[in-house]
N, C-alpha and C. Protein backbone atom coordinates (compact mmCIF):
# COMPACT_ATOMS: atom_id res chain seq x y z
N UNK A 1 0.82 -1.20 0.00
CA UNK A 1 0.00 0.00 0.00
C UNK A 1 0.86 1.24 0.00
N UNK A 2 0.08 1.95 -0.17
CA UNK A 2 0.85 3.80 -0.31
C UNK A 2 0.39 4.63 0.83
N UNK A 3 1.11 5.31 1.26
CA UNK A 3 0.22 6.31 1.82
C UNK A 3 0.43 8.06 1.20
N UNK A 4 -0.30 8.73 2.30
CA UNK A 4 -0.14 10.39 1.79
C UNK A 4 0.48 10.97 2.80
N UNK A 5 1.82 11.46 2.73
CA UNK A 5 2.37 12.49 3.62
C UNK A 5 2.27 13.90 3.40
N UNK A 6 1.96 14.38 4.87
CA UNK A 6 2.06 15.85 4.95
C UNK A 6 3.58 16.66 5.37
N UNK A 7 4.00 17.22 4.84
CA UNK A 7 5.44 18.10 5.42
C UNK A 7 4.89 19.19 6.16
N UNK A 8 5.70 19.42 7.30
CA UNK A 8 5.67 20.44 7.64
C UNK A 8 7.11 21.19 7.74
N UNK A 9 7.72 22.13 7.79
CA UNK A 9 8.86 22.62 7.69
C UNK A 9 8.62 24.12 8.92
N UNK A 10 9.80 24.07 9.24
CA UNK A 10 10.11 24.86 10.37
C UNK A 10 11.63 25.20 10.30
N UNK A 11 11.99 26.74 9.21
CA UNK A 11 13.37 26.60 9.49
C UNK A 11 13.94 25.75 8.34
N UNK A 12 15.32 25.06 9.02
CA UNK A 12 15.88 24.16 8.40
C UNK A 12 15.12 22.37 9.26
N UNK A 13 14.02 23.03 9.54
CA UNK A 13 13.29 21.43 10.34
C UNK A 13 12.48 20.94 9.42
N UNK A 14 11.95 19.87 9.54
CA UNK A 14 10.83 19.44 8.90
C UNK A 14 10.30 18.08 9.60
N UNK A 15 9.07 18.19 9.47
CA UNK A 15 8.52 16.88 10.44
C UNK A 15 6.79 16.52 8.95
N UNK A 16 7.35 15.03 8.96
CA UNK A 16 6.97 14.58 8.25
C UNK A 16 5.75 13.71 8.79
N UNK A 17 4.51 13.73 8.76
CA UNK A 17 3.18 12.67 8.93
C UNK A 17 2.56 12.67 8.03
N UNK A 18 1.93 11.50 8.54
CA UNK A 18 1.03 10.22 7.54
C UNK A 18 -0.44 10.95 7.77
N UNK A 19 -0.73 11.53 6.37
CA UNK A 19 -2.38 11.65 6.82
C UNK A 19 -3.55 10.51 6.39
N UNK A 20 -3.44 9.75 5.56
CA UNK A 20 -3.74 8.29 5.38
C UNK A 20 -2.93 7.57 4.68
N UNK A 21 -3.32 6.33 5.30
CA UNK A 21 -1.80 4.65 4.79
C UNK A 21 -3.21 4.39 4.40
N UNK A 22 -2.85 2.91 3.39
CA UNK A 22 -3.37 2.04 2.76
C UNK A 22 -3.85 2.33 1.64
N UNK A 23 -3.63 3.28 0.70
CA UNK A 23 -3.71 3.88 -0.66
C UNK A 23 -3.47 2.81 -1.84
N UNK A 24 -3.85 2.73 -2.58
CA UNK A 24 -3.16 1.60 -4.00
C UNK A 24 -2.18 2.92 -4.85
N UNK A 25 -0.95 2.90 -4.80
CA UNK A 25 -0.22 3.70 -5.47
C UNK A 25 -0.48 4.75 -5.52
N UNK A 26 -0.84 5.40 -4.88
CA UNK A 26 -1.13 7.12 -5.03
C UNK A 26 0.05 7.97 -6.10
N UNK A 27 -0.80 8.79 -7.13
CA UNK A 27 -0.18 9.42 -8.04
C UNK A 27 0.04 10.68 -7.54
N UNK A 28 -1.18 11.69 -7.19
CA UNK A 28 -1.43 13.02 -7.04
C UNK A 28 -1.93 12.87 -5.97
N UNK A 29 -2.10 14.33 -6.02
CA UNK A 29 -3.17 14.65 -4.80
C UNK A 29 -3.80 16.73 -4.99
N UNK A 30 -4.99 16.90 -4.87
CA UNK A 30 -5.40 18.00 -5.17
C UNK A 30 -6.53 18.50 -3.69
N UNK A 31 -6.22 19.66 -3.55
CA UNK A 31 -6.96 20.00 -2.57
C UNK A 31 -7.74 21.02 -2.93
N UNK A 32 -9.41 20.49 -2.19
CA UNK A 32 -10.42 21.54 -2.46
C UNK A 32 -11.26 21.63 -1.41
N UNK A 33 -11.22 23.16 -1.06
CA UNK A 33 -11.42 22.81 0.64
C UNK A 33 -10.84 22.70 1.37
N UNK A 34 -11.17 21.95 2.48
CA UNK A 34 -10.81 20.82 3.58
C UNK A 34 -10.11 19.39 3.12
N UNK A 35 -10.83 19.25 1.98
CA UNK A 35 -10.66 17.83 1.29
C UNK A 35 -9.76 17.78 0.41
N UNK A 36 -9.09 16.40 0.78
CA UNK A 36 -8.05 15.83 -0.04
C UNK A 36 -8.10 15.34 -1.18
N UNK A 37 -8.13 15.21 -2.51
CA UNK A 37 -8.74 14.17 -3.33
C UNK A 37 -7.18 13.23 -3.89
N UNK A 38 -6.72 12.26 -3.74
CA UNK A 38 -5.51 11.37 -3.76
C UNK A 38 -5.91 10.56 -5.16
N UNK A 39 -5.70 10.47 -6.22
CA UNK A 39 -5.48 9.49 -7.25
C UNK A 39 -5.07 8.04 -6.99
N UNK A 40 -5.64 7.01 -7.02
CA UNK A 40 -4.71 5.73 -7.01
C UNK A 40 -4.35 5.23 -8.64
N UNK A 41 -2.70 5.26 -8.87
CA UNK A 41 -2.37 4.80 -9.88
C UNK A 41 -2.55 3.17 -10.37
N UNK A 42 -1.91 3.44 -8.69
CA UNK A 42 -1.68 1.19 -8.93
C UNK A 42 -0.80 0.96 -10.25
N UNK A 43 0.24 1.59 -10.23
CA UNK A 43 1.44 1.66 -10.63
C UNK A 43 2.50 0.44 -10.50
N UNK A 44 2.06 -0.10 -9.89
CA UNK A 44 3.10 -2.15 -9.30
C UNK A 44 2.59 -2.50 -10.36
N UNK A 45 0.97 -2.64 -10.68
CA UNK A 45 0.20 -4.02 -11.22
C UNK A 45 1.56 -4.23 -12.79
N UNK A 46 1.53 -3.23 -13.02
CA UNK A 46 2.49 -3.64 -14.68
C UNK A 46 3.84 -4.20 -14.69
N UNK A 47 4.34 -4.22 -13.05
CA UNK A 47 5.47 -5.13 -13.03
C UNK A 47 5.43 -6.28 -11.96
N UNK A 48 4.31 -6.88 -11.54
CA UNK A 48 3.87 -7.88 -10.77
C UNK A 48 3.42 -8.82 -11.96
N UNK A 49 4.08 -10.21 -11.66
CA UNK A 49 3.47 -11.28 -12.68
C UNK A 49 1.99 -11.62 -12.22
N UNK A 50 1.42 -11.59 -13.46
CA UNK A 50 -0.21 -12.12 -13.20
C UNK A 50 -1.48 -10.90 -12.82
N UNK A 51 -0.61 -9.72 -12.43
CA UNK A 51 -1.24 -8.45 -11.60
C UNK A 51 -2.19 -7.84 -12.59
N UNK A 52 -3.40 -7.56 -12.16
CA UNK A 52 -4.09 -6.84 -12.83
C UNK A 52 -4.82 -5.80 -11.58
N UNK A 53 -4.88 -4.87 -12.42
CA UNK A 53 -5.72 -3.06 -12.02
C UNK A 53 -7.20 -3.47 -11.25
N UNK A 54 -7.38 -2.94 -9.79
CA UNK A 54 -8.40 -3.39 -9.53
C UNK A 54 -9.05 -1.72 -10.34
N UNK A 55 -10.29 -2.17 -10.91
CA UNK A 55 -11.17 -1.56 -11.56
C UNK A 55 -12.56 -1.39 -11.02
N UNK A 56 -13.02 0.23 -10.93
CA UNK A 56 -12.82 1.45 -11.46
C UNK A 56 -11.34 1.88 -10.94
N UNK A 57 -10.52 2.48 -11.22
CA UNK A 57 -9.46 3.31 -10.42
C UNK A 57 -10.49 4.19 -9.80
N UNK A 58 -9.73 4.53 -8.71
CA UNK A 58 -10.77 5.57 -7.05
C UNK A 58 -9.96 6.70 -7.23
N UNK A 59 -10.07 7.76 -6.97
CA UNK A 59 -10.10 8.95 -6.02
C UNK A 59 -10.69 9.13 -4.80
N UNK A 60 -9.94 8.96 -3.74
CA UNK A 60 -9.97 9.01 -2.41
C UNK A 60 -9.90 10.01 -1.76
N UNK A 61 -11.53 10.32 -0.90
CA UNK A 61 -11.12 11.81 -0.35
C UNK A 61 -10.64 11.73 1.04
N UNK A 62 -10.22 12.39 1.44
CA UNK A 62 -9.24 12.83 2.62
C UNK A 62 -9.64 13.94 3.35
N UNK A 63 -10.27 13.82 4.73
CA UNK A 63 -10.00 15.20 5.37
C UNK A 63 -8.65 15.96 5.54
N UNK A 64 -8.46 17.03 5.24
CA UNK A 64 -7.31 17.87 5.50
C UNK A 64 -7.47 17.93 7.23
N UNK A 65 -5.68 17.62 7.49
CA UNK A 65 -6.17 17.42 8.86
C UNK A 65 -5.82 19.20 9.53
N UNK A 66 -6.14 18.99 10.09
CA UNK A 66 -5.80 20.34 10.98
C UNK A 66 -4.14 20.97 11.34
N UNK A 67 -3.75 21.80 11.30
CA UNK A 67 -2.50 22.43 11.56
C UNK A 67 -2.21 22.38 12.78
């Protein structure tokens, strides 16, 4: 699985979290709102023997988490 990280930066700091795990390959990600919308590519399946695309591909929304 994939997940979506958020950066935060402070300085020369940066602190890195998970705003959701278990993604199928996440490509993008676009924000509107509050909301996250994450692409799943599923980008493995073409180099896994036997692998096929689970179908429809999703867009997964995401609450934007809070600062």
């Amino acid at each position: 699985g994939g997940k979506l990280d958020r950066v935060l930066f402070d300085g020369n700091d940066a602190t890195i979290d998970t705003v959701k795990d278990g993604l199928n390959g996440p490509t993008s990600v676009a924000q509107v709102g509050d909301t996250l919308w994450v692409s799943e590519g599923q980008l493995r399946h073409p180099f896994e023997k036997d692998a096929k695309p689970l179908l429809p591909f999703r867009l997964v929304a995401v609450t934007m988490p809070k600062q």
